[in-house]
PDB file of N, CA and C in Angstrom:
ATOM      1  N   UNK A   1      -4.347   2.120  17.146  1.00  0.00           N
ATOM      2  CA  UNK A   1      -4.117   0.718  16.890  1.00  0.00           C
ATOM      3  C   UNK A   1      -3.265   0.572  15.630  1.00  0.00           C
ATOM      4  N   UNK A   2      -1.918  -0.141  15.288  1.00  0.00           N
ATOM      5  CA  UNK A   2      -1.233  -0.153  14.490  1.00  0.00           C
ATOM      6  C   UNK A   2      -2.057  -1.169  13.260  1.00  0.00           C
ATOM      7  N   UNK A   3      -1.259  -1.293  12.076  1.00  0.00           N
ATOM      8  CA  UNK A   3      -1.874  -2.254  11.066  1.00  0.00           C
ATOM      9  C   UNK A   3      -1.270  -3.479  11.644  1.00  0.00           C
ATOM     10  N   UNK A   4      -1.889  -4.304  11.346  1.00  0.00           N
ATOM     11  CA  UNK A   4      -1.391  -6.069  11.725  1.00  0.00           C
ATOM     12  C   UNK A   4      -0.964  -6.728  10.634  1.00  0.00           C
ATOM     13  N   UNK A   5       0.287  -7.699  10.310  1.00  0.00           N
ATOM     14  CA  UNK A   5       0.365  -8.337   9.841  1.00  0.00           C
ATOM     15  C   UNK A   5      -0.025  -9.504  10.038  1.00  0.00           C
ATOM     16  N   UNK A   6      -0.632 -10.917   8.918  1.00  0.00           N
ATOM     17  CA  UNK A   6      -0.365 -11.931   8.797  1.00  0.00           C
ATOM     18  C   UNK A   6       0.610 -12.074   8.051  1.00  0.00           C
ATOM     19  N   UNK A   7       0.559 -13.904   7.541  1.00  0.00           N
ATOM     20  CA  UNK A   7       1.285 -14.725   6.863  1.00  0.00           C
ATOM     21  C   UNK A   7       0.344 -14.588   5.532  1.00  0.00           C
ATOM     22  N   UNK A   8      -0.576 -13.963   5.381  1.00  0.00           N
ATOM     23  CA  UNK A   8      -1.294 -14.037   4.182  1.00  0.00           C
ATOM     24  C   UNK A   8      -2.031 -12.317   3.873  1.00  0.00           C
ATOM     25  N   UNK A   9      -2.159 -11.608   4.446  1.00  0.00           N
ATOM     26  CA  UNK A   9      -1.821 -10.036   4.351  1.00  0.00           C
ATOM     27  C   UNK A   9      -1.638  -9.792   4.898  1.00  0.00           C
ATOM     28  N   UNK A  10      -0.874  -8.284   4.479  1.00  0.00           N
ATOM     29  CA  UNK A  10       0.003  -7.234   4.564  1.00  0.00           C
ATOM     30  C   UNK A  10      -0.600  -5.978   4.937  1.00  0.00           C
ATOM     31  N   UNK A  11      -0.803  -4.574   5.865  1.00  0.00           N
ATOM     32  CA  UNK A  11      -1.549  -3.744   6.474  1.00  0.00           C
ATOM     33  C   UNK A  11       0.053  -2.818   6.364  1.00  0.00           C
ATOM     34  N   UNK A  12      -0.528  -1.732   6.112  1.00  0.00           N
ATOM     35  CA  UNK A  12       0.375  -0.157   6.077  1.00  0.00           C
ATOM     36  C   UNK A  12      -0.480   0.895   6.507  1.00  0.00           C
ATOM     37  N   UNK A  13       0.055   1.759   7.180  1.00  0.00           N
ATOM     38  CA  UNK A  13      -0.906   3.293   7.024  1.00  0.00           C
ATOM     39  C   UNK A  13       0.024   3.595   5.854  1.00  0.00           C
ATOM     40  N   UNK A  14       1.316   3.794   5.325  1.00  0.00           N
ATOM     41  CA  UNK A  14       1.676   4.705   4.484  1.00  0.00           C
ATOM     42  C   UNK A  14       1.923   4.782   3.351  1.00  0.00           C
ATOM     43  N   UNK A  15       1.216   5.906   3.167  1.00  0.00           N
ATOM     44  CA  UNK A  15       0.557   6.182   1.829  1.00  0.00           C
ATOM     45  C   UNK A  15       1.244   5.968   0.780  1.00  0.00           C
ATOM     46  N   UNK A  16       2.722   6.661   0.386  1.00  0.00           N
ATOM     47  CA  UNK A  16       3.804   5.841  -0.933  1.00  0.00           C
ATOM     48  C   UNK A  16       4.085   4.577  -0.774  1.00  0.00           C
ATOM     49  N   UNK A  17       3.954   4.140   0.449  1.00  0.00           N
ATOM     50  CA  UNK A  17       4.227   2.261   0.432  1.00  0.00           C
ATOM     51  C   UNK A  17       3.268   1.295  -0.275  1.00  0.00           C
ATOM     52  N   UNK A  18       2.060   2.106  -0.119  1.00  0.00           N
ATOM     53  CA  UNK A  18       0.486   1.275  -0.484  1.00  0.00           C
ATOM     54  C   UNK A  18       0.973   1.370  -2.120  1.00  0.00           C
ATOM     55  N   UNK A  19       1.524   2.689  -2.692  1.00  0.00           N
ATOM     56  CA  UNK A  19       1.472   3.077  -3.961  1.00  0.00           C
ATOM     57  C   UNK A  19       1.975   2.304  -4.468  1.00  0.00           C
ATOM     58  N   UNK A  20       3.712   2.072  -3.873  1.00  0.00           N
ATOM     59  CA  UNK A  20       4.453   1.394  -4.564  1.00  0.00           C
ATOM     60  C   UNK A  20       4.198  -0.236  -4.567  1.00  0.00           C
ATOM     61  N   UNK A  21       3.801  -0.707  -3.455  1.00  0.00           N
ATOM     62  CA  UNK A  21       3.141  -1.989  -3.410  1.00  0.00           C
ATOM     63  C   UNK A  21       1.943  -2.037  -5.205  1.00  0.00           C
ATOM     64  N   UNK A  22       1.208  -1.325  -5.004  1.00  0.00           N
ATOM     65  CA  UNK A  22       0.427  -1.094  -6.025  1.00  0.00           C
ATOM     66  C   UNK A  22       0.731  -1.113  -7.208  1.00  0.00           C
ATOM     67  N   UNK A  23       1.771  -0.750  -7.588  1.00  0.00           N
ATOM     68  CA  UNK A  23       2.556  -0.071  -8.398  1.00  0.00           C
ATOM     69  C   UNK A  23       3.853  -1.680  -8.875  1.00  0.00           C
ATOM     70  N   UNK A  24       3.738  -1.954  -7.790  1.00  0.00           N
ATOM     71  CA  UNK A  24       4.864  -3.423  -8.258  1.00  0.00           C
ATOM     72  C   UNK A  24       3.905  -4.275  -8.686  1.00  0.00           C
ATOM     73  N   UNK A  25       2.401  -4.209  -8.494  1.00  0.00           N
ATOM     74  CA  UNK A  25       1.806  -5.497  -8.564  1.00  0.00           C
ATOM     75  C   UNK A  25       0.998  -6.412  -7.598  1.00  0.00           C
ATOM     76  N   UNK A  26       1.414  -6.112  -6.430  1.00  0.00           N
ATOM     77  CA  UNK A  26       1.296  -6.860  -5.182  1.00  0.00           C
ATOM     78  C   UNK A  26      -0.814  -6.457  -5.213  1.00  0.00           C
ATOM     79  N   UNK A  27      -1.679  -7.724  -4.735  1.00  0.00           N
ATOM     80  CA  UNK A  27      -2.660  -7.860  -4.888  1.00  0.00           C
ATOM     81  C   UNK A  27      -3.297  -6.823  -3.814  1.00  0.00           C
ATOM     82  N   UNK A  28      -4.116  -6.238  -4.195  1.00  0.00           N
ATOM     83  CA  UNK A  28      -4.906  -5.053  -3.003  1.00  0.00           C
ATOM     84  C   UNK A  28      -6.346  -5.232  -2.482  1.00  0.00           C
ATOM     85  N   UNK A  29      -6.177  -5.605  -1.553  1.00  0.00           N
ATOM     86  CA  UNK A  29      -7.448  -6.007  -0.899  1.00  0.00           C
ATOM     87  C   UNK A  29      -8.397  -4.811  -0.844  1.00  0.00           C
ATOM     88  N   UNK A  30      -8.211  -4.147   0.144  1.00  0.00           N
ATOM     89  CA  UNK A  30      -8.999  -3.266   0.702  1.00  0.00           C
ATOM     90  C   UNK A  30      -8.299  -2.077   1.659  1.00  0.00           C
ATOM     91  N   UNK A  31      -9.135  -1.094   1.880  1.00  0.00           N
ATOM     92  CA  UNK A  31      -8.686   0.371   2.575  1.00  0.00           C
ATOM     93  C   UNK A  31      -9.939   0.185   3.740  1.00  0.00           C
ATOM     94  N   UNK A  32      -9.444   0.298   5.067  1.00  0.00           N
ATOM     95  CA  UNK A  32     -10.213  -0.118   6.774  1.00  0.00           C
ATOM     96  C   UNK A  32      -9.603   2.028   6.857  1.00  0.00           C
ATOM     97  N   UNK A  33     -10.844   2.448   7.477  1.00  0.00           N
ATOM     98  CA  UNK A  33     -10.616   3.763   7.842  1.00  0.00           C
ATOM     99  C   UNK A  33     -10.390   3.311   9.429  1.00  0.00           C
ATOM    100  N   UNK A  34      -8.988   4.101   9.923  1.00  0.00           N
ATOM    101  CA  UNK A  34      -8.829   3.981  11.365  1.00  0.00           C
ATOM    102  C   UNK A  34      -9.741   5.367  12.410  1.00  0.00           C
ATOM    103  N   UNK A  35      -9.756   6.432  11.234  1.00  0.00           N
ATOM    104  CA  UNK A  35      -9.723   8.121  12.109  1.00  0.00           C
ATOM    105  C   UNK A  35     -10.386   8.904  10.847  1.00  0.00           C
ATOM    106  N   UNK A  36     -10.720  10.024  10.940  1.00  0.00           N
ATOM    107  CA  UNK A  36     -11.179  11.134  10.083  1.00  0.00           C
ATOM    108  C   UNK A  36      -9.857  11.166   9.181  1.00  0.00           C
ATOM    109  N   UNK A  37      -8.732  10.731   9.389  1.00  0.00           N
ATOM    110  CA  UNK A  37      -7.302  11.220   8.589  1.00  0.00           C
ATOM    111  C   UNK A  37      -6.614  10.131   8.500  1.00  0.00           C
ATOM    112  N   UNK A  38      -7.222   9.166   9.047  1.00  0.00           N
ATOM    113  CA  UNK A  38      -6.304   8.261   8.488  1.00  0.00           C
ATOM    114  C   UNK A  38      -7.016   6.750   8.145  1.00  0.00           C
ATOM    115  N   UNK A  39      -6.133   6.033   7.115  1.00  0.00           N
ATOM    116  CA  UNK A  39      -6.890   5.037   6.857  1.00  0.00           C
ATOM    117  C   UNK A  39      -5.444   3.629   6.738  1.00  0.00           C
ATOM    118  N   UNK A  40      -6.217   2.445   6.456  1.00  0.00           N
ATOM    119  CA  UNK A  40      -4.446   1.496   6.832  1.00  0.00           C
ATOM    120  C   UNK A  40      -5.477   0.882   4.991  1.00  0.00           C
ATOM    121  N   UNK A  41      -4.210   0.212   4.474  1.00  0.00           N
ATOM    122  CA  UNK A  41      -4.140  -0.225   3.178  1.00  0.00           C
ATOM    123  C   UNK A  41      -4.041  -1.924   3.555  1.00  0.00           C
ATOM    124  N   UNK A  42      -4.503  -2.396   3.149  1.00  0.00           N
ATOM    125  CA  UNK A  42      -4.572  -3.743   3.056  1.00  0.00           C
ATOM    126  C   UNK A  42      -4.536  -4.685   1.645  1.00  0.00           C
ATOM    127  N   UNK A  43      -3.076  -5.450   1.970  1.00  0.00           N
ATOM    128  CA  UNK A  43      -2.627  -6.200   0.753  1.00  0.00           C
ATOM    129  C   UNK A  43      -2.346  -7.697   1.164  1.00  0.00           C
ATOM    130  N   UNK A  44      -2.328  -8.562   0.044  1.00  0.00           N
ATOM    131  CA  UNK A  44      -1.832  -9.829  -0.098  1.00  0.00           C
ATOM    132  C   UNK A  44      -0.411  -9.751   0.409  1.00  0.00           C
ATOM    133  N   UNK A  45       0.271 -10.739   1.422  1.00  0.00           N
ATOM    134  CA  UNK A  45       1.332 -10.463   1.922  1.00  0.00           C
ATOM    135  C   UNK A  45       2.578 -10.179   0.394  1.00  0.00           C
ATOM    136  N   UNK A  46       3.101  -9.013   0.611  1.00  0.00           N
ATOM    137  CA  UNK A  46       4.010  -8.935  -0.587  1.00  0.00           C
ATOM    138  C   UNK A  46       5.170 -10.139  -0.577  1.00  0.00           C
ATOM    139  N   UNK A  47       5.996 -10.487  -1.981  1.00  0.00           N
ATOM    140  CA  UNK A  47       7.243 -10.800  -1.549  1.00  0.00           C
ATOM    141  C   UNK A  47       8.192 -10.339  -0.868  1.00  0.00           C
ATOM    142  N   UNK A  48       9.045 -10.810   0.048  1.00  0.00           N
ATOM    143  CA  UNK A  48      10.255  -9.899   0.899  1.00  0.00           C
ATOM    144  C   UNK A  48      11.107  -9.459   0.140  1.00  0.00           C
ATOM    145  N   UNK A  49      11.735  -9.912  -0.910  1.00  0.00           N
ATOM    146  CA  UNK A  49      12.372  -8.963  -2.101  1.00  0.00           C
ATOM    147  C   UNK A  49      12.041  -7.255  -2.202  1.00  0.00           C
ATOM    148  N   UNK A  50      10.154  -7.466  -2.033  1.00  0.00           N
ATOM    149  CA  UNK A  50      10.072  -6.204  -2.560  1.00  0.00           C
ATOM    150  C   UNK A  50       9.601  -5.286  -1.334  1.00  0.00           C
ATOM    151  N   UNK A  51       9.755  -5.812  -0.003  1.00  0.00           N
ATOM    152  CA  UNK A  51       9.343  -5.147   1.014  1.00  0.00           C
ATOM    153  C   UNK A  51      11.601  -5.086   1.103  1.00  0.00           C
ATOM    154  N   UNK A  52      12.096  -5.609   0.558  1.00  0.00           N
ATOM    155  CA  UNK A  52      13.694  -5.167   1.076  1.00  0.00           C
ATOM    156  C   UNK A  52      14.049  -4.319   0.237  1.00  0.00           C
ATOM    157  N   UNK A  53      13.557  -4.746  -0.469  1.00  0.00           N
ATOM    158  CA  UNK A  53      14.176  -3.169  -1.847  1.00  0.00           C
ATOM    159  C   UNK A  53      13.621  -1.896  -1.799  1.00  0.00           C
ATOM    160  N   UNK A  54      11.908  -1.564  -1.034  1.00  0.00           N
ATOM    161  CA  UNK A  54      11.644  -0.592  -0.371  1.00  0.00           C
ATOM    162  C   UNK A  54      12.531   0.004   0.724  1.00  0.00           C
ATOM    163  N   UNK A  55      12.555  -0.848   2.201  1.00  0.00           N
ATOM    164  CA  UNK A  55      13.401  -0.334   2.914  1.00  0.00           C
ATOM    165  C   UNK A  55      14.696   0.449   2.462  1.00  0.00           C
ATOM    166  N   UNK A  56      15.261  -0.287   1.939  1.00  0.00           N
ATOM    167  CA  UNK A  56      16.473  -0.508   1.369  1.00  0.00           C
ATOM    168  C   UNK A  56      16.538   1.083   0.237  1.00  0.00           C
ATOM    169  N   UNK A  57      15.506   1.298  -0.358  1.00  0.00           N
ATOM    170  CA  UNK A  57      15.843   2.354  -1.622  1.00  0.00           C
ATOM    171  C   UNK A  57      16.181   2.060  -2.805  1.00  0.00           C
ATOM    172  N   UNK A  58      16.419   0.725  -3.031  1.00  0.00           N
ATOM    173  CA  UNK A  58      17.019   0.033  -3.917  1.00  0.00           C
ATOM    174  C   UNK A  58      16.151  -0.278  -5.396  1.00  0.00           C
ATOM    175  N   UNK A  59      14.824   0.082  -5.131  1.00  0.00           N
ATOM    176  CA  UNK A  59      14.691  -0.423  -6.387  1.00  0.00           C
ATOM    177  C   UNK A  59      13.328   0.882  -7.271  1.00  0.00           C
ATOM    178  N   UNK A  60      13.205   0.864  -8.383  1.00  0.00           N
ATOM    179  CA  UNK A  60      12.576   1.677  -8.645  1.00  0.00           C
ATOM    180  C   UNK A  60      11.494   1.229  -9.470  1.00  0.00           C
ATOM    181  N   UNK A  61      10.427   2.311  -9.948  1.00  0.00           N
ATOM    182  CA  UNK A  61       9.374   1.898 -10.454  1.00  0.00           C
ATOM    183  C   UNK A  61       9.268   3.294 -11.348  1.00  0.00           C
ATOM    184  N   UNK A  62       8.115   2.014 -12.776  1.00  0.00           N
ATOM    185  CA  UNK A  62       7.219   3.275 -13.489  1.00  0.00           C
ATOM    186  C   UNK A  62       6.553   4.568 -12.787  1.00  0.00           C
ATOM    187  N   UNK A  63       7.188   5.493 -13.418  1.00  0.00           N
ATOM    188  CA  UNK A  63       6.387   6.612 -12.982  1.00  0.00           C
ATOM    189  C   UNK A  63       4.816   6.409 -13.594  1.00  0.00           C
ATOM    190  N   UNK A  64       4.382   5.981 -14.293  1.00  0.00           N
ATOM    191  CA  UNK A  64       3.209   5.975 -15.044  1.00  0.00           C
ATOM    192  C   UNK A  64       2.111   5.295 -13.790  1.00  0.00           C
ATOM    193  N   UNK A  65       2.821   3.925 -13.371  1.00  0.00           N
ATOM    194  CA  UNK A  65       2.347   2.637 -12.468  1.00  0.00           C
ATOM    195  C   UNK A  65       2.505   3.509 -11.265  1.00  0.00           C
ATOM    196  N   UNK A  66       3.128   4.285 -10.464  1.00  0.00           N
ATOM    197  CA  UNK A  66       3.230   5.206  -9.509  1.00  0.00           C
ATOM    198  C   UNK A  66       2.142   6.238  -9.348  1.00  0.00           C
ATOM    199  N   UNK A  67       1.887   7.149 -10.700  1.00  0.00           N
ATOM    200  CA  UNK A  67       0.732   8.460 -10.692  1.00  0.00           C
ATOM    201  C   UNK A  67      -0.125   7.288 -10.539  1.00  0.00           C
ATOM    202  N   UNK A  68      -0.139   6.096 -11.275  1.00  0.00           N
ATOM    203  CA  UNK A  68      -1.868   5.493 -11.492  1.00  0.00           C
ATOM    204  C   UNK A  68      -2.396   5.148  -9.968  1.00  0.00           C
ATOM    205  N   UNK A  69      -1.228   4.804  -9.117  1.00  0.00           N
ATOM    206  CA  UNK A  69      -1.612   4.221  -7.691  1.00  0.00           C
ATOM    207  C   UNK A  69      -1.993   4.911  -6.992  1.00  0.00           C
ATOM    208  N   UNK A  70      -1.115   6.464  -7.572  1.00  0.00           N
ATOM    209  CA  UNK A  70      -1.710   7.374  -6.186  1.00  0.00           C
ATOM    210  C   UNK A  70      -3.027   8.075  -6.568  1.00  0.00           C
ATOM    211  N   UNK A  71      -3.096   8.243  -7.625  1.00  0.00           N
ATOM    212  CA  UNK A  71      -4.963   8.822  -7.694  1.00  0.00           C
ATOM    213  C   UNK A  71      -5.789   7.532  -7.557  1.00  0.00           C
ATOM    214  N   UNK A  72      -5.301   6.282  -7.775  1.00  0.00           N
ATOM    215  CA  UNK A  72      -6.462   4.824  -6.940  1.00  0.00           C
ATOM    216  C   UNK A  72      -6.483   5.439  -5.628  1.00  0.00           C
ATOM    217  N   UNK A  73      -5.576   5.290  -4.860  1.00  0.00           N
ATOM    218  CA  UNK A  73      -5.460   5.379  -3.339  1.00  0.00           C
ATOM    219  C   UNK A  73      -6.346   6.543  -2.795  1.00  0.00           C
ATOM    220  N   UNK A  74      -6.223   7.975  -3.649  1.00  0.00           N
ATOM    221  CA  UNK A  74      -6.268   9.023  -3.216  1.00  0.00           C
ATOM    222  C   UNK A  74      -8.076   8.782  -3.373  1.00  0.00           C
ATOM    223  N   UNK A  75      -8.619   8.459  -4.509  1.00  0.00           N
ATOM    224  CA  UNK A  75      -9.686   7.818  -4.315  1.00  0.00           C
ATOM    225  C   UNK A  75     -10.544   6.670  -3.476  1.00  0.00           C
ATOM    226  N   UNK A  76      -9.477   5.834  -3.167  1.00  0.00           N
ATOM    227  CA  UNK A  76      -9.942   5.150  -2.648  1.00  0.00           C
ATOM    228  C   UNK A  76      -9.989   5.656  -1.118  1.00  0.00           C
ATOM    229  N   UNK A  77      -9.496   6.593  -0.885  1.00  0.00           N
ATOM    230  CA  UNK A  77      -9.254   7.626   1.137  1.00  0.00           C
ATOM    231  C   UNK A  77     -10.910   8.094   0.758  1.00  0.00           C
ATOM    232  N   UNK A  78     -11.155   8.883  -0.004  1.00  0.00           N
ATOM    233  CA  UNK A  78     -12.211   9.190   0.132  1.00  0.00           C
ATOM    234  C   UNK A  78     -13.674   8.846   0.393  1.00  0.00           C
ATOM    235  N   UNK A  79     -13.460   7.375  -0.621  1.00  0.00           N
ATOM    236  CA  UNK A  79     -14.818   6.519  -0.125  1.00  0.00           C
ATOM    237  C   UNK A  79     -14.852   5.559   1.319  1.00  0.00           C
ATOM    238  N   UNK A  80     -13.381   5.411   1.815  1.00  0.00           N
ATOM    239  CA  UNK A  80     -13.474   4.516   2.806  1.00  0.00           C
ATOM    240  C   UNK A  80     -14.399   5.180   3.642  1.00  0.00           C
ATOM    241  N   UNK A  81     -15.076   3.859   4.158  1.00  0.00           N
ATOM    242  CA  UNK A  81     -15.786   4.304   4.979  1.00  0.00           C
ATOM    243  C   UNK A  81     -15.652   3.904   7.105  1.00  0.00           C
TER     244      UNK A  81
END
């Protein structure tokens, strides 16, 4: 089953997207486990600016705000339940 979007959150399985979402700011709801390996990230719908500048490659971030997201995340895989 894929992640779903609304008009009011945002659903990813992937894992540097959740980060960088994280990492820009964008509000973080919660982590839904789909499988033993996989889990989908759930956010406040981002701005499209920053879902185009992802696609896109275009824009960059703190490395500091980057490590901090991925040991949240990497923590947060573990407790989902």
């Amino acid at each position: 089953m894929p992640p779903e979007n609304s008009d009011t959150t945002f659903e990813t399985t992937e894992f540097l997207l959740a980060c960088y979402l994280r990492a820009k700011g964008v509000q973080y709801l919660t982590t839904k486990r789909l499988d033993e390996k996989r889990v989908v990230f759930v956010f406040q719908q981002p701005p499209e600016d920053i879902l185009s500048s992802w696609l896109s490659a275009t824009e960059t971030v703190s490395a500091r705000a980057l490590h901090s997201a991925m040991n949240f995340f990497r923590d947060e895989m573990r407790g989902a339940a």
